[in-house]
Protein backbone atom coordinates (compact mmCIF):
# COMPACT_ATOMS: atom_id res chain seq x y z
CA UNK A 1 -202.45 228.58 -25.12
CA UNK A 2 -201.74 224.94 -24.12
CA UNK A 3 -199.60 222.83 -26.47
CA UNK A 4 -202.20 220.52 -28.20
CA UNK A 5 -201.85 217.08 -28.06
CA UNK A 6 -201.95 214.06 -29.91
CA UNK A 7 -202.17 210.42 -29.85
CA UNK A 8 -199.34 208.10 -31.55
CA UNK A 9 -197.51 204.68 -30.76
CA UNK A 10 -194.61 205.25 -28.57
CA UNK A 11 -192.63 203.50 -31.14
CA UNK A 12 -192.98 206.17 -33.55
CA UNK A 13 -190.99 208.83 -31.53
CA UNK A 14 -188.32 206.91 -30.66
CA UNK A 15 -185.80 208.82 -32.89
CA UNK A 16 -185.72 212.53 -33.69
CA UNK A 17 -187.76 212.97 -35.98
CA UNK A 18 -190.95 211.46 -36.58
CA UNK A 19 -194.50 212.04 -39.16
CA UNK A 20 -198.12 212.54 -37.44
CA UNK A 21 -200.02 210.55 -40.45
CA UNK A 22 -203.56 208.63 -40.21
CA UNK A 23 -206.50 210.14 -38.22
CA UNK A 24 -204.72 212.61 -36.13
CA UNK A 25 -202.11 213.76 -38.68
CA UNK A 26 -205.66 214.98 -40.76
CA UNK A 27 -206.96 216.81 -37.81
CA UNK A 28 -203.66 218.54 -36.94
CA UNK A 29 -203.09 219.42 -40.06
CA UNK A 30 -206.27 220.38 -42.01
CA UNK A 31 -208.41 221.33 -38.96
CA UNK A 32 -206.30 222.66 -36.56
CA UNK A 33 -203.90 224.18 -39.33
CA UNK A 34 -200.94 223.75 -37.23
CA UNK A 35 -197.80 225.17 -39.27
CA UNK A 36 -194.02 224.79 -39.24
CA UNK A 37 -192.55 226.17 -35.73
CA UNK A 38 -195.76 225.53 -33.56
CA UNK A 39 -195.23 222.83 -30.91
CA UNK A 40 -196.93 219.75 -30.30
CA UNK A 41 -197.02 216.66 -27.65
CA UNK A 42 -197.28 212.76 -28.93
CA UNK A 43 -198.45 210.43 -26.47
CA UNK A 44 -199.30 206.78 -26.17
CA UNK A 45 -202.27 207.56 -23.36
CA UNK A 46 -199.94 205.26 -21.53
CA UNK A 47 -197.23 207.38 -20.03
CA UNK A 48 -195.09 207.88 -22.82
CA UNK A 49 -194.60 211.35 -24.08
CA UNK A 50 -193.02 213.52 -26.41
CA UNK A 51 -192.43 217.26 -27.53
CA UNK A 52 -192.28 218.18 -30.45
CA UNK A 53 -192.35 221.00 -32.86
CA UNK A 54 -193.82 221.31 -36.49
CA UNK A 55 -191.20 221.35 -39.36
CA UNK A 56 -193.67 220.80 -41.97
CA UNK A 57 -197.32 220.36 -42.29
CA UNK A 58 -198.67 218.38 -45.64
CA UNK A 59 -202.43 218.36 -46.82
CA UNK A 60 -203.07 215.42 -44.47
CA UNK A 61 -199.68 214.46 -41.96
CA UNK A 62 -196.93 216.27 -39.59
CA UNK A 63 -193.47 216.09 -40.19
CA UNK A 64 -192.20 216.21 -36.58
CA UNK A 65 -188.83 217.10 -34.99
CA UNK A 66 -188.54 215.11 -31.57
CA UNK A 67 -187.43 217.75 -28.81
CA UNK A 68 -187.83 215.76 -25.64
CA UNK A 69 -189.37 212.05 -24.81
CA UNK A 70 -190.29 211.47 -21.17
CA UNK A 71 -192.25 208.72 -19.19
CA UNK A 72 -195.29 210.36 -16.74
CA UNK A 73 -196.18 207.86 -13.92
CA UNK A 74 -199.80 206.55 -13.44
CA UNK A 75 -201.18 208.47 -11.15
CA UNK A 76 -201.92 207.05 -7.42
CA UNK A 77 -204.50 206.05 -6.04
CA UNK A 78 -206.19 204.64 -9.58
CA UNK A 79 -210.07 206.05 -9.50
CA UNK A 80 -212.39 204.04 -11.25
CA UNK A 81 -216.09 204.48 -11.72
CA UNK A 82 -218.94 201.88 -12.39
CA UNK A 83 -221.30 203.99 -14.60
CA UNK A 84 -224.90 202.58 -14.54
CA UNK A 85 -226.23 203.43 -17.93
CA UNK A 86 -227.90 206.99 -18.52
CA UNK A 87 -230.77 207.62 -20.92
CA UNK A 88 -229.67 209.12 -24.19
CA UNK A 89 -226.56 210.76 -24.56
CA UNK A 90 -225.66 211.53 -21.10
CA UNK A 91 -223.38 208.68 -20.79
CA UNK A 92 -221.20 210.55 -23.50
CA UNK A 93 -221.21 213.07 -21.45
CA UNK A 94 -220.67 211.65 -18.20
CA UNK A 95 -217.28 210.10 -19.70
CA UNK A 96 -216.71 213.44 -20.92
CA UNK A 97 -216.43 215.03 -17.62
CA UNK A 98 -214.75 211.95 -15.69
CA UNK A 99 -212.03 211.76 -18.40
CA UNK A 100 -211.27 215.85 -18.01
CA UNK A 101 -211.23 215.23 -14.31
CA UNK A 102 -208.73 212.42 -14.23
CA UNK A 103 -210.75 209.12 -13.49
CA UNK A 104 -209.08 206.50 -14.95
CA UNK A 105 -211.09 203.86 -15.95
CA UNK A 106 -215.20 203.82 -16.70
CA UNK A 107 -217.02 201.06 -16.37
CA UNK A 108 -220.76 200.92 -18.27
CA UNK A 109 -222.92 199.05 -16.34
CA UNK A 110 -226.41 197.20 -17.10
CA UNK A 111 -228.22 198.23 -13.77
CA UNK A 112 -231.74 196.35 -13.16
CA UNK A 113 -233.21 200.12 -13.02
CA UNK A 114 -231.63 201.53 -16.15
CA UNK A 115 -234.24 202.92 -18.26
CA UNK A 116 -231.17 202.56 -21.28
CA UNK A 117 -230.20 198.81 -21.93
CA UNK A 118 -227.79 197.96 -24.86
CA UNK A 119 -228.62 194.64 -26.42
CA UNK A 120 -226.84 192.86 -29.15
CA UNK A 121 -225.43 195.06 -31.81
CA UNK A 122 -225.98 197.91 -29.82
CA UNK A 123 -223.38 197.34 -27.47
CA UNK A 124 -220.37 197.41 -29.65
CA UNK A 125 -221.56 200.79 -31.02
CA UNK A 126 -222.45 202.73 -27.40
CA UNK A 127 -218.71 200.83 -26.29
CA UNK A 128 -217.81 203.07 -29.30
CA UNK A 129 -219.11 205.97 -28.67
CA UNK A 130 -217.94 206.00 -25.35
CA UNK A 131 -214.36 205.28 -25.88
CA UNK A 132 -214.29 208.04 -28.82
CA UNK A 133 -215.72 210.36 -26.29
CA UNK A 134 -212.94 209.33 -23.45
CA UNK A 135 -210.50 209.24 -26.44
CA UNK A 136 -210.61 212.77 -27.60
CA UNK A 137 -212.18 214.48 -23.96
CA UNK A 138 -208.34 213.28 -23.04
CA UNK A 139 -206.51 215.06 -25.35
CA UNK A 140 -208.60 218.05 -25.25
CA UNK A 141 -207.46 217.70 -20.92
CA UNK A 142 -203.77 216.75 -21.93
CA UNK A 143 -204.33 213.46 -20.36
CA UNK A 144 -201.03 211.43 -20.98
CA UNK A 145 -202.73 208.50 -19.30
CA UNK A 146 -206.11 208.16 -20.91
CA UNK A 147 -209.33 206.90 -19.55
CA UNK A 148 -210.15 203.24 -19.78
CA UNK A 149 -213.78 202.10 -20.95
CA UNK A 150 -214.22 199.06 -20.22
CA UNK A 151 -216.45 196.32 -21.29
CA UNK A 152 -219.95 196.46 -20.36
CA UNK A 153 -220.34 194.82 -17.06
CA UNK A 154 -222.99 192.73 -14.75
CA UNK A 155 -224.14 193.34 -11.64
CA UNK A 156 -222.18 190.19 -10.68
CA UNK A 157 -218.76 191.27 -12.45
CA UNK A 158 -219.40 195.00 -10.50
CA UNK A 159 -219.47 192.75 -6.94
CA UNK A 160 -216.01 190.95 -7.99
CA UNK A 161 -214.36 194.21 -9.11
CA UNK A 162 -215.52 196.00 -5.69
CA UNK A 163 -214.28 193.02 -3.66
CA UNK A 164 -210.94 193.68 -5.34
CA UNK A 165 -210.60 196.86 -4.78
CA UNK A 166 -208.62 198.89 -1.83
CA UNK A 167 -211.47 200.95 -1.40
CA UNK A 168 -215.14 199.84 -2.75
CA UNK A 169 -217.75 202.98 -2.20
CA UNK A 170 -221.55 203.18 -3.86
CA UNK A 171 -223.37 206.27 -4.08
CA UNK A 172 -226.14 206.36 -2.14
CA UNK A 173 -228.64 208.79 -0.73
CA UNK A 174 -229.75 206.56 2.53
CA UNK A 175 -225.75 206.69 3.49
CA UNK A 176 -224.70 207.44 7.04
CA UNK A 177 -221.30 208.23 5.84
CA UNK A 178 -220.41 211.63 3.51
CA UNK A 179 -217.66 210.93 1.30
CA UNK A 180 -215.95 213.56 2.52
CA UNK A 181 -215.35 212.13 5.21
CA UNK A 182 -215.00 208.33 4.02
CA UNK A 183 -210.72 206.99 4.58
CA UNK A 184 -209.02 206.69 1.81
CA UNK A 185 -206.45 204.43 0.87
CA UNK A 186 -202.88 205.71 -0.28
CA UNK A 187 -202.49 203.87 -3.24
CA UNK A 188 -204.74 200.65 -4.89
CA UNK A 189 -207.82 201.08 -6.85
CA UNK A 190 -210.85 203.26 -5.69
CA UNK A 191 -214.01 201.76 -7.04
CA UNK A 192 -216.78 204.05 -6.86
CA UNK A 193 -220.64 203.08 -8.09
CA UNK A 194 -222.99 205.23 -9.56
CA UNK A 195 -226.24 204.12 -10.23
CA UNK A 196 -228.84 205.06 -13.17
CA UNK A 197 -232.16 207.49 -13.27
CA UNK A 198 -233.97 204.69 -11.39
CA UNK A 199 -231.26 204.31 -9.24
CA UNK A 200 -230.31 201.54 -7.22
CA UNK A 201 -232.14 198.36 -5.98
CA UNK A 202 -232.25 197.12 -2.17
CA UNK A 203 -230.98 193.89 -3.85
CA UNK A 204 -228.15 195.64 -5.91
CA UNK A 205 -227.15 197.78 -2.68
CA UNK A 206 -227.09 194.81 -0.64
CA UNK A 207 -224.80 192.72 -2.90
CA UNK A 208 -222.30 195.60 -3.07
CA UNK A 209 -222.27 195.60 0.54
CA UNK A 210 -221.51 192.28 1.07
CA UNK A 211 -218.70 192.41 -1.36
CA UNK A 212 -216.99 194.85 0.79
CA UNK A 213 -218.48 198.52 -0.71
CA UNK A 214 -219.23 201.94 1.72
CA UNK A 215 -222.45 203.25 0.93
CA UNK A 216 -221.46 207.15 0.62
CA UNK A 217 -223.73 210.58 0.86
CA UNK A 218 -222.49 213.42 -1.62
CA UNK A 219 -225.01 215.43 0.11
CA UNK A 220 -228.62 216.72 0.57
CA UNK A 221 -229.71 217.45 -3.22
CA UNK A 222 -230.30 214.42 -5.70
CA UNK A 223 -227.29 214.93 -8.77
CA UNK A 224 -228.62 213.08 -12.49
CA UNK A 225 -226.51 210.28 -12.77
CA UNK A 226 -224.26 212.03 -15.73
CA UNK A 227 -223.18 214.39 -13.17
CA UNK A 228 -223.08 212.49 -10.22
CA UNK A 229 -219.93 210.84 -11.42
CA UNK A 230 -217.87 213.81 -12.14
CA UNK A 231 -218.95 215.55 -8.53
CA UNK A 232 -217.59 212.40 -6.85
CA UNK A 233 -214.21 211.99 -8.54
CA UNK A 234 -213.66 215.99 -7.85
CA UNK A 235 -214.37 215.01 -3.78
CA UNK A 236 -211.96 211.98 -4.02
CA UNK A 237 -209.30 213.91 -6.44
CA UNK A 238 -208.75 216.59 -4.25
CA UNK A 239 -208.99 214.30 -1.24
CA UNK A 240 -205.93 212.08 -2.36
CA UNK A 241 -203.80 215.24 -3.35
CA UNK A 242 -203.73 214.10 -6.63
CA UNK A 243 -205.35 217.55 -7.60
């Protein structure tokens, strides 16, 4: 089985010896019922990692002996997904799936055809959702770089963050160009745009264009837009060899 892994700050496995307490110290302990001699891996979910193995478990903490600390290095190119809102709880699950396949940073965004919008108080608490659901889908994968949600973002702030990009693609099912086929860049950001249920406008599409995005084809069938995320970053994981 793999070693299970949790989430602590790096600065509390500098030494050799260290406690798993708060949130994740209950769940190792009372839930997963891990027991003196089983091993375990701390990470920040930026890099920074370290073995461990159980010397004691309490009712609700870890008591930790360090083994080995390493740093991972981001991994190259950085793929990062604009997420047009899904109905219901799909975007949980569409996080879910990019996070086990690697992407590194989701970004919800308000499309004009979203049949889901998140107004006032309701954004802090689907931003929560969301980054619980990238939070724990990235231990569950043994992610020690975890999944970025970001803020919820306008059409206006998707058209900067695709003109910044080293590569700026948008899903689309009028595309000339398959992705599997589209160059790729060696390193830099990969921005890739998925758009909602309604999927997107001429006026959308066109704006992403001029900012410097590929429209790309994943195909001839129509994927939901929780899925359609996950299918990409597979294509454009194994296309960069970081799979």
């Amino acid at each position: 089985m793999s070693v299970p892994v949790f989430l602590a700050g790096r600065e509390t496995f500098g030494g050799d010896e260290t406690v798993l307490d708060g949130p994740e110290g209950r769940h190792a302990a009372a839930v997963r019922r891990l027991r003196a001699g089983e091993r375990v891996d701390l990470t920040d979910g930026d890099g920074a990692v370290a073995e461990c193995v159980v010397r004691e478990a309490l009712k609700d903490r870890l008591l930790l002996d360090v083994l080995k600390r390493y740093e991972v290095p981001a991994p190259a190119p950085r793929v990062v997904v604009v997420q047009g809102l899904p109905k219901g709880d799909r975007g949980e699950l569409a996080v879910e799936m990019m996070t086990e396949a690697g992407v590194d940073r989701i970004v919800p965004w308000a499309a004009a055809r979203s049949i889901t919008q998140w107004k006032g108080d309701k954004v802090a608490k689907a931003l929560g959702k969301w980054r619980a659901t990238a939070r724990e889908a990235g231990k569950q994968a043994r992610r020690f770089h975890g999944a970025e949600v970001a803020d919820l973002a306008s059409t206006a702030q998707v058209e900067a963050l695709l003109g910044r990009a080293a590569l700026a693609l948008v899903l689309h099912e009028e595309a000339a160009e398959p992705l599997s086929r589209v160059s790729l860049p060696a390193g830099g950001e990969i921005v890739l745009v998925v758009g909602p249920e309604g999927g997107i406008s001429e006026g959308e599409l066109a704006g992403f264009v001029t900012a410097g995005a590929v429209p790309a084809l994943m195909g001839s069938t129509v994927l939901r837009t929780s899925t359609a995320g996950v299918a990409a970053a597979a294509v454009l994981m194994s296309r960069t060899g970081r799979w």
